[in-house]
PDB file of N, CA and C in Angstrom:
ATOM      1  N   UNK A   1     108.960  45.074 102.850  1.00  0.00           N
ATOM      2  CA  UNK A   1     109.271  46.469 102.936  1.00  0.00           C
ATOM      3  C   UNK A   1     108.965  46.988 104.340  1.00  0.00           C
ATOM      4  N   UNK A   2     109.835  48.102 104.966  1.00  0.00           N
ATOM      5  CA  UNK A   2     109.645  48.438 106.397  1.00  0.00           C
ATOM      6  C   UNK A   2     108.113  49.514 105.929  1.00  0.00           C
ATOM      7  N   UNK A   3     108.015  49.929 107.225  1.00  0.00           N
ATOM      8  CA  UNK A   3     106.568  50.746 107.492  1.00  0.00           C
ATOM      9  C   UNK A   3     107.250  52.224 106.943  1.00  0.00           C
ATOM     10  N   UNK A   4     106.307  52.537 106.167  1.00  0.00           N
ATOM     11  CA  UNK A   4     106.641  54.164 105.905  1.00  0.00           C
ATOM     12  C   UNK A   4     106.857  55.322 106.760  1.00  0.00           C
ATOM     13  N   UNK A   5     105.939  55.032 108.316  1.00  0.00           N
ATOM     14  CA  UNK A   5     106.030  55.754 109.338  1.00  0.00           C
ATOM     15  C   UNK A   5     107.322  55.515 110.426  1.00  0.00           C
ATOM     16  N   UNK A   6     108.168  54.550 110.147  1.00  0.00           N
ATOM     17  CA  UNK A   6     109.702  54.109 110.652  1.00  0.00           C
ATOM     18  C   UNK A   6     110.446  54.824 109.710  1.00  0.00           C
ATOM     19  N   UNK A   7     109.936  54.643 108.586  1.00  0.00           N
ATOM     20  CA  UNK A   7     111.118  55.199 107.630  1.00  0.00           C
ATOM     21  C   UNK A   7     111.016  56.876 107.651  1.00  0.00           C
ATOM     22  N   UNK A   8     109.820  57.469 107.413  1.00  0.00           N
ATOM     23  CA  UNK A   8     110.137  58.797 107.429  1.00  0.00           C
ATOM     24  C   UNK A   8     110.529  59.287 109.003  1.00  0.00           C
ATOM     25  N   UNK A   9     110.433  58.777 110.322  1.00  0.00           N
ATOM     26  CA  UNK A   9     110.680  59.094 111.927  1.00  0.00           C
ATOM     27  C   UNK A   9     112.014  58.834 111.400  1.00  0.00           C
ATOM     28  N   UNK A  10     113.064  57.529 110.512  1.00  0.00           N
ATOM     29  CA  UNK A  10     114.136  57.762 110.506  1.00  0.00           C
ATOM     30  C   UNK A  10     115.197  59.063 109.804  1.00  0.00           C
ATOM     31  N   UNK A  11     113.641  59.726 108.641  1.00  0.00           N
ATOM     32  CA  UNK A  11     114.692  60.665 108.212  1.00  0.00           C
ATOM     33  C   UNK A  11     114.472  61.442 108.480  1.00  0.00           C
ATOM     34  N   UNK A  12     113.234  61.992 109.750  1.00  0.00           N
ATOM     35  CA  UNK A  12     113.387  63.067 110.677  1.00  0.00           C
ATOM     36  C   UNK A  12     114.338  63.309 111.336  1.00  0.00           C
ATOM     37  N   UNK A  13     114.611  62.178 112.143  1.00  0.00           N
ATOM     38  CA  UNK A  13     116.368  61.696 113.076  1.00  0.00           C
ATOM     39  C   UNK A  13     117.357  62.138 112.087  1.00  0.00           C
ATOM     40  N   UNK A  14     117.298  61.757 111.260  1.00  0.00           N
ATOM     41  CA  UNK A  14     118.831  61.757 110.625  1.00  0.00           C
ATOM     42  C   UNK A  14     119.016  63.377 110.321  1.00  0.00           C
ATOM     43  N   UNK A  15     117.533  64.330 109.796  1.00  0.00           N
ATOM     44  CA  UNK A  15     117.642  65.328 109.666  1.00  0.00           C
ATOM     45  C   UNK A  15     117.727  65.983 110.497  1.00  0.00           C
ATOM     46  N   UNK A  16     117.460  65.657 111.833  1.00  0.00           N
ATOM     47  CA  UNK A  16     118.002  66.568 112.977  1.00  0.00           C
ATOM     48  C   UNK A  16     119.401  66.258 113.262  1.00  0.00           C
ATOM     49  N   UNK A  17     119.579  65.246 113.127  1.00  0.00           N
ATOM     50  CA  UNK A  17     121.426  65.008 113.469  1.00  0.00           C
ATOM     51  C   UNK A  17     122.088  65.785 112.531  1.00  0.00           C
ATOM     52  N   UNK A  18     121.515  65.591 111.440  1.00  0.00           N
ATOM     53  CA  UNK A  18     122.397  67.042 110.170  1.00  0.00           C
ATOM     54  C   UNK A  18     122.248  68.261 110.721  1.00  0.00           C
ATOM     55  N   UNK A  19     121.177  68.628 111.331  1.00  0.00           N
ATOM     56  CA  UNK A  19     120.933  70.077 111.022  1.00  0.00           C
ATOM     57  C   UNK A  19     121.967  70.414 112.416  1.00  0.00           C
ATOM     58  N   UNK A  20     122.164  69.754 113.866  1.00  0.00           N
ATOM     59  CA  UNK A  20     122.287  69.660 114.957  1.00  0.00           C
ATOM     60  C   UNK A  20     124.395  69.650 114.422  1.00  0.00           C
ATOM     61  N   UNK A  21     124.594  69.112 113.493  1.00  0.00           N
ATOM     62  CA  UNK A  21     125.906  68.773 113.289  1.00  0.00           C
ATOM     63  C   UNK A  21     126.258  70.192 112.774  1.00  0.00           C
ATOM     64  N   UNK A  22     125.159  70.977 111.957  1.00  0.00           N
ATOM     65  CA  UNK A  22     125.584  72.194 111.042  1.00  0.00           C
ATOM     66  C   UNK A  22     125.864  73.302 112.606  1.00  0.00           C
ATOM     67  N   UNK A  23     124.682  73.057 113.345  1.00  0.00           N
ATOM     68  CA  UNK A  23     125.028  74.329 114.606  1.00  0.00           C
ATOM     69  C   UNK A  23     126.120  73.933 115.665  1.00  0.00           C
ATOM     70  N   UNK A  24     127.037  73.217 115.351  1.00  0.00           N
ATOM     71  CA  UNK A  24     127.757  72.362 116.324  1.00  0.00           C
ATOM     72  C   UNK A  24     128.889  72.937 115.203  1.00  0.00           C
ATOM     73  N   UNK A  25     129.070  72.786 113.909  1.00  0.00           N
ATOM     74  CA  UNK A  25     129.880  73.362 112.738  1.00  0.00           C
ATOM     75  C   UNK A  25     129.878  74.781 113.084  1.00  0.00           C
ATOM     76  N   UNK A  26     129.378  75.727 113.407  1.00  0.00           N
ATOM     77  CA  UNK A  26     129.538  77.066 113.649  1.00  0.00           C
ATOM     78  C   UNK A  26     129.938  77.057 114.758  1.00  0.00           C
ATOM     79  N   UNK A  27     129.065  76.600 115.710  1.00  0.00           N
ATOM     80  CA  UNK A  27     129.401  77.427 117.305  1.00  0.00           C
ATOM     81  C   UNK A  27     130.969  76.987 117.270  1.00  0.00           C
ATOM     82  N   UNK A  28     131.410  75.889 117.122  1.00  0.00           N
ATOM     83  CA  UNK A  28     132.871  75.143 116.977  1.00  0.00           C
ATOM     84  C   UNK A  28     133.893  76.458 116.185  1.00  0.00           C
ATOM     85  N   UNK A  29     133.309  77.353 114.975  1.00  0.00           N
ATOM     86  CA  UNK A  29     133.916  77.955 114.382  1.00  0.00           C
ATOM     87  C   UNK A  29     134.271  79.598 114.805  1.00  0.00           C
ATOM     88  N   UNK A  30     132.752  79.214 115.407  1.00  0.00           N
ATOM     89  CA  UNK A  30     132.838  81.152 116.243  1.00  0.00           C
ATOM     90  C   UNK A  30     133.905  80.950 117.404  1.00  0.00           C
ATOM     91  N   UNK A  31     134.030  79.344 118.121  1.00  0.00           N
ATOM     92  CA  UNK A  31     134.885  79.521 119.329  1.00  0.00           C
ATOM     93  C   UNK A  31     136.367  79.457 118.513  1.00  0.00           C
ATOM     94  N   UNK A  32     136.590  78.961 117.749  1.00  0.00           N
ATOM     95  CA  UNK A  32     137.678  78.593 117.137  1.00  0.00           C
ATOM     96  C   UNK A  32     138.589  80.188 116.879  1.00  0.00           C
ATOM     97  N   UNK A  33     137.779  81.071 116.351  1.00  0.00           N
ATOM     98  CA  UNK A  33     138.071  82.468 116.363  1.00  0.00           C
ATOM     99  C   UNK A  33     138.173  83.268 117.068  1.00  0.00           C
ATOM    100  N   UNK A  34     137.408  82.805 118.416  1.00  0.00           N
ATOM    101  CA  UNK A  34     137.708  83.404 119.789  1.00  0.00           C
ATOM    102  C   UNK A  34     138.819  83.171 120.185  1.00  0.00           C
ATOM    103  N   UNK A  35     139.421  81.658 119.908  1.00  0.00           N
ATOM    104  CA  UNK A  35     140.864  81.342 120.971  1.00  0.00           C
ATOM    105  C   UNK A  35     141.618  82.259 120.137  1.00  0.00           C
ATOM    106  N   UNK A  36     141.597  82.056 118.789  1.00  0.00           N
ATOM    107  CA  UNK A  36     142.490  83.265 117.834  1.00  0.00           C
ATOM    108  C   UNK A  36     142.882  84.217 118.486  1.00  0.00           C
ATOM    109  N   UNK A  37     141.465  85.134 118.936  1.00  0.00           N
ATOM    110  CA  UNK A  37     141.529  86.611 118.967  1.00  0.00           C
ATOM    111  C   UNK A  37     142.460  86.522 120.261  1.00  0.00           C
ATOM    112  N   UNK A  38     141.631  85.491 121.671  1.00  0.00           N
ATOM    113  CA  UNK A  38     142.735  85.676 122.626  1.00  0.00           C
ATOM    114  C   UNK A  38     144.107  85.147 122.382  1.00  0.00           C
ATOM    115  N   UNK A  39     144.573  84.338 121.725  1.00  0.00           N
ATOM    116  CA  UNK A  39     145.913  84.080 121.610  1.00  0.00           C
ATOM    117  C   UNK A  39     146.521  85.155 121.106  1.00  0.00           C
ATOM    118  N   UNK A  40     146.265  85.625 120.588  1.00  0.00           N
ATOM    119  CA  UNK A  40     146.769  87.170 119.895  1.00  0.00           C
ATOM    120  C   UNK A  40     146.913  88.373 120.627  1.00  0.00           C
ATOM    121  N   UNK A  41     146.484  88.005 121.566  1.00  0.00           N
ATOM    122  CA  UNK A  41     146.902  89.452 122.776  1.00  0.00           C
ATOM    123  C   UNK A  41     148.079  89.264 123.235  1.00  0.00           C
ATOM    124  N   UNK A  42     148.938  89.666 123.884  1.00  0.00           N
ATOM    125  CA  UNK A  42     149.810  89.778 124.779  1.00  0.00           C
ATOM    126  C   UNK A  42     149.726  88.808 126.056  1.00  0.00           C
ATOM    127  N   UNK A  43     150.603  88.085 126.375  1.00  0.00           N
ATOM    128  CA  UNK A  43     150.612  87.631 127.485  1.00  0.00           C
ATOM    129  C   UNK A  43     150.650  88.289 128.838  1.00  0.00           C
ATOM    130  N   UNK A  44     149.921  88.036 129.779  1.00  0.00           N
ATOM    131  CA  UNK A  44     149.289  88.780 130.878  1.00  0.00           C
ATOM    132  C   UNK A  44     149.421  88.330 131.908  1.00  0.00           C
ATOM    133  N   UNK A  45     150.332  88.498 133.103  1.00  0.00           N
ATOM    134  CA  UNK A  45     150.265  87.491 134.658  1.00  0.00           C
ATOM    135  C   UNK A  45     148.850  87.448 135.045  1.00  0.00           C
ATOM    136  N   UNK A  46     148.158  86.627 135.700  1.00  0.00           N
ATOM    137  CA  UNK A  46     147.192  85.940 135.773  1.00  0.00           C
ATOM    138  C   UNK A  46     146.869  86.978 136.930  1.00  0.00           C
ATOM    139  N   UNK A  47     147.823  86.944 137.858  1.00  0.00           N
ATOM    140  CA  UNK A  47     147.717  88.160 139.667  1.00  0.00           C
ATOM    141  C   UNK A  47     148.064  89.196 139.248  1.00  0.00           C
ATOM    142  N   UNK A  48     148.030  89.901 138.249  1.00  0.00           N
ATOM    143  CA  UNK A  48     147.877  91.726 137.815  1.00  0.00           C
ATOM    144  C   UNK A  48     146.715  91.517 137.212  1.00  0.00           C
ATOM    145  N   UNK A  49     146.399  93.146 137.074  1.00  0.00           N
ATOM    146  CA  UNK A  49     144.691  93.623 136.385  1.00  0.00           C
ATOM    147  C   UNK A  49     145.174  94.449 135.871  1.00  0.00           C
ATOM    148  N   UNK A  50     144.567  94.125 134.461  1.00  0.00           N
ATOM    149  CA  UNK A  50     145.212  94.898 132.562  1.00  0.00           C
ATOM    150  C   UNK A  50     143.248  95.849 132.928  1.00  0.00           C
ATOM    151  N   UNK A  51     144.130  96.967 132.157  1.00  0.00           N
ATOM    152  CA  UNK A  51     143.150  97.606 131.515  1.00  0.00           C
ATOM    153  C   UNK A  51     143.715  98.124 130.373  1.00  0.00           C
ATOM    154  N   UNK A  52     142.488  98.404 129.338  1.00  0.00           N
ATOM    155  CA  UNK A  52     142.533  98.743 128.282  1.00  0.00           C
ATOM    156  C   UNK A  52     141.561  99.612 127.775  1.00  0.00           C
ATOM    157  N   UNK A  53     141.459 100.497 127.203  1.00  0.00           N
ATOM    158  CA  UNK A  53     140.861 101.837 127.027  1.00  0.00           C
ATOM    159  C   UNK A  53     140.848 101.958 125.805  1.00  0.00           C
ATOM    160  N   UNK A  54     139.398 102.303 125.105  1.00  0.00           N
ATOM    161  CA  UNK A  54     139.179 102.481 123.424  1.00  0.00           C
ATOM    162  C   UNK A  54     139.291 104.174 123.138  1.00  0.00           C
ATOM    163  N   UNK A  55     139.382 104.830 124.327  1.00  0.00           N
ATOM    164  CA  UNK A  55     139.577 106.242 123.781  1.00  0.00           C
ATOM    165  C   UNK A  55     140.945 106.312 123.114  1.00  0.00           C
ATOM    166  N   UNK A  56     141.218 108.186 122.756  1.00  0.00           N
ATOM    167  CA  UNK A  56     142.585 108.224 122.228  1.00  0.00           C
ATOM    168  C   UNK A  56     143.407 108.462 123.454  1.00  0.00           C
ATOM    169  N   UNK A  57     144.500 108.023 123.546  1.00  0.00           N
ATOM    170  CA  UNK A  57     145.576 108.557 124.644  1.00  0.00           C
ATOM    171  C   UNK A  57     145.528 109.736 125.304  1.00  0.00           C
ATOM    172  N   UNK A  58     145.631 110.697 123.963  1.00  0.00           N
ATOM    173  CA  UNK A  58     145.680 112.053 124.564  1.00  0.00           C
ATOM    174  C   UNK A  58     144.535 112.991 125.003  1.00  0.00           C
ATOM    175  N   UNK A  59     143.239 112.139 124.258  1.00  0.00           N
ATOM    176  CA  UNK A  59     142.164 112.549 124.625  1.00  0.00           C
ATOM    177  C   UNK A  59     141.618 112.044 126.252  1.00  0.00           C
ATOM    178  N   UNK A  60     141.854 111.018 126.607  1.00  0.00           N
ATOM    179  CA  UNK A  60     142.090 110.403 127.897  1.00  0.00           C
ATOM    180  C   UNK A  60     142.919 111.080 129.098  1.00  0.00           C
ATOM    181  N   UNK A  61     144.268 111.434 128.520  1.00  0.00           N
ATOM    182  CA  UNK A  61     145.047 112.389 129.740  1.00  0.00           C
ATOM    183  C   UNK A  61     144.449 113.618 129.829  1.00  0.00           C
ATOM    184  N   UNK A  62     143.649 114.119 128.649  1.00  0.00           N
ATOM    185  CA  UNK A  62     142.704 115.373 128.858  1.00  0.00           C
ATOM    186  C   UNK A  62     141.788 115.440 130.154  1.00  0.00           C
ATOM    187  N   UNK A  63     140.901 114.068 129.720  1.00  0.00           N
ATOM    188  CA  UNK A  63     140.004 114.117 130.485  1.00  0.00           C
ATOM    189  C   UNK A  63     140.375 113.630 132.087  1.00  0.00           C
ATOM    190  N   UNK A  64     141.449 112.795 132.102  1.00  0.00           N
ATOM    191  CA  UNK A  64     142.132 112.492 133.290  1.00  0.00           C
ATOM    192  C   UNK A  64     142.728 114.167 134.073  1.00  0.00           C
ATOM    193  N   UNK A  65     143.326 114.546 133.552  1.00  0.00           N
ATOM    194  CA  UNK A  65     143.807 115.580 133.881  1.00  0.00           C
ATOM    195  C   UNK A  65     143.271 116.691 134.918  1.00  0.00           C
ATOM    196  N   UNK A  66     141.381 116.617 133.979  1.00  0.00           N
ATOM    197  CA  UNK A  66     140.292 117.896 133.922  1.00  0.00           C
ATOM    198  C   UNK A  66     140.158 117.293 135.151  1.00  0.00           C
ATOM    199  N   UNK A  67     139.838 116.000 135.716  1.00  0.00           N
ATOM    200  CA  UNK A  67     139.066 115.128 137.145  1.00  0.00           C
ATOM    201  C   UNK A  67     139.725 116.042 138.219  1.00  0.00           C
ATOM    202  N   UNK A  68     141.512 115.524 137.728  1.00  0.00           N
ATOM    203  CA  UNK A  68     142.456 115.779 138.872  1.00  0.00           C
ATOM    204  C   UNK A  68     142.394 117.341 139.092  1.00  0.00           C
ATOM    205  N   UNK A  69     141.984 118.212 138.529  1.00  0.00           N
ATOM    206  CA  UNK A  69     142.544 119.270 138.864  1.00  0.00           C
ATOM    207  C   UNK A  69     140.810 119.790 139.530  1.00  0.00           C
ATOM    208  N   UNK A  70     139.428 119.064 139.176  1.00  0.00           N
ATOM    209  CA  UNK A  70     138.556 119.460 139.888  1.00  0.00           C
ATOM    210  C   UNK A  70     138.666 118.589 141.389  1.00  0.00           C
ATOM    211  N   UNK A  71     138.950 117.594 141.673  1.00  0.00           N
ATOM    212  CA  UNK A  71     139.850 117.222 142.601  1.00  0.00           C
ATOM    213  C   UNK A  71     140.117 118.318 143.575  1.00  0.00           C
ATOM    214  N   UNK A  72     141.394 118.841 142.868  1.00  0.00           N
ATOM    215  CA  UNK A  72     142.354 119.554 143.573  1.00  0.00           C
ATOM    216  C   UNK A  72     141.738 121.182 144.193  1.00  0.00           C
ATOM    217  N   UNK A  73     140.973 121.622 142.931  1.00  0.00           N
ATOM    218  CA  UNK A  73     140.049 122.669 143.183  1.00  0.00           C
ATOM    219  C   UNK A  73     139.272 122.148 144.702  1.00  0.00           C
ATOM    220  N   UNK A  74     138.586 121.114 144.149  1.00  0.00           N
ATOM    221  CA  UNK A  74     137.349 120.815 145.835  1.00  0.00           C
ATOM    222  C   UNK A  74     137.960 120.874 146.987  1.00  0.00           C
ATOM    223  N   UNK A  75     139.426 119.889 146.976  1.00  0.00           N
ATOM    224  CA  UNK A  75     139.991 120.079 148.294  1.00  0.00           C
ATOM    225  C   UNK A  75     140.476 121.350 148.887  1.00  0.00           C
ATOM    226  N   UNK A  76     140.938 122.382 147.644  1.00  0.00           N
ATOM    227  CA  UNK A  76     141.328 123.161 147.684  1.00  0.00           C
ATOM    228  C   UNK A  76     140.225 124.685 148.367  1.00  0.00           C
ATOM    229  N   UNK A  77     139.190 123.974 148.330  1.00  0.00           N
ATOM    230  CA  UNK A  77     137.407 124.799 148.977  1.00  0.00           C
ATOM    231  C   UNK A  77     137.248 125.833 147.745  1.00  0.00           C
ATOM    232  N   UNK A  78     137.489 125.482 146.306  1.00  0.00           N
ATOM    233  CA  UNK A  78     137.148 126.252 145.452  1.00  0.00           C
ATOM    234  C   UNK A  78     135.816 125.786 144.542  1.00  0.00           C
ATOM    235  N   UNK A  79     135.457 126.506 143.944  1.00  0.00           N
ATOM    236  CA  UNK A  79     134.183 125.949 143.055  1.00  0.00           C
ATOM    237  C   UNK A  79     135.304 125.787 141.423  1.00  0.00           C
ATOM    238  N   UNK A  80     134.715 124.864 140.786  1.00  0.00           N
ATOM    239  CA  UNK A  80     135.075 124.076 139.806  1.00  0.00           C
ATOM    240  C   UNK A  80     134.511 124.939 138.603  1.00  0.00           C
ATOM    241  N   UNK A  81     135.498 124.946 137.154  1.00  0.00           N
ATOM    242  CA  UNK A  81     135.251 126.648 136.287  1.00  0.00           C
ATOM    243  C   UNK A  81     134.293 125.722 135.208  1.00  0.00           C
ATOM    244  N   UNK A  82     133.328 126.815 134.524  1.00  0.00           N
ATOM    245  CA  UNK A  82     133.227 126.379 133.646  1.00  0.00           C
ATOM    246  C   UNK A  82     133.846 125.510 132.708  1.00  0.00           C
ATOM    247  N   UNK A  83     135.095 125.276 132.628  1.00  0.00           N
ATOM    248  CA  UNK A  83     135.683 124.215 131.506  1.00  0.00           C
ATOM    249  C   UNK A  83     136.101 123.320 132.133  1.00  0.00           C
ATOM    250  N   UNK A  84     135.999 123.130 133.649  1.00  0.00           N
ATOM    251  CA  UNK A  84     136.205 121.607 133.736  1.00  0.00           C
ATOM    252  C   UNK A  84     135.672 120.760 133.115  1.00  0.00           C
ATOM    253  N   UNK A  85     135.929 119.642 132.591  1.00  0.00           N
ATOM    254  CA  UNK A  85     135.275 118.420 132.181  1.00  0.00           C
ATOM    255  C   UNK A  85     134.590 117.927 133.168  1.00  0.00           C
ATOM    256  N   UNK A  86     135.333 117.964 133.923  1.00  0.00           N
ATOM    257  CA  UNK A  86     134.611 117.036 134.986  1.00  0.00           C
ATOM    258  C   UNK A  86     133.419 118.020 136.382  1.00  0.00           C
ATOM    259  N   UNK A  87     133.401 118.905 135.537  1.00  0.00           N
ATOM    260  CA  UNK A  87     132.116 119.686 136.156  1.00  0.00           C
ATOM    261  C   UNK A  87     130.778 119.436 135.896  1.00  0.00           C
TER     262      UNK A  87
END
């Protein structure tokens, strides 16, 4: 019969190769869902720069809007009103 202290060091090994195979089983699965998510976008020329914005559209041209027109006020040598946004 082998030595008990070979045999249980072997089913330490083997239990790290399981456990090592289970986190190798996920990370494999989380990337697997990543290529998903990017394959699922839109194709993009590599030499342009995408942006993408989680606000709403129109809430965005609001606030775009409010910049440009305190902008236009400053150059303009005016002080910026209470409802600018961007005051």
């Amino acid at each position: 019969m082998k030595n008990p202290q070979s045999l249980q060091r072997l089913r330490d090994r083997v239990q790290e190769a399981v456990d090592e195979l289970a986190r190798l089983r996920q990370e494999n699965a989380a990337l697997y869902e990543r290529i998903e998510e990017l394959e699922a976008r839109p194709a993009v020329d590599p030499d342009l720069t995408l942006l993408t914005f989680d606000e709403d559209p129109a809430s965005l041209r609001r606030k775009v809007e409010g910049f440009i027109a305190s902008i236009d006020a400053y150059l303009a040598g005016e002080q910026p009103t209470e409802s600018d946004p961007a005051a």
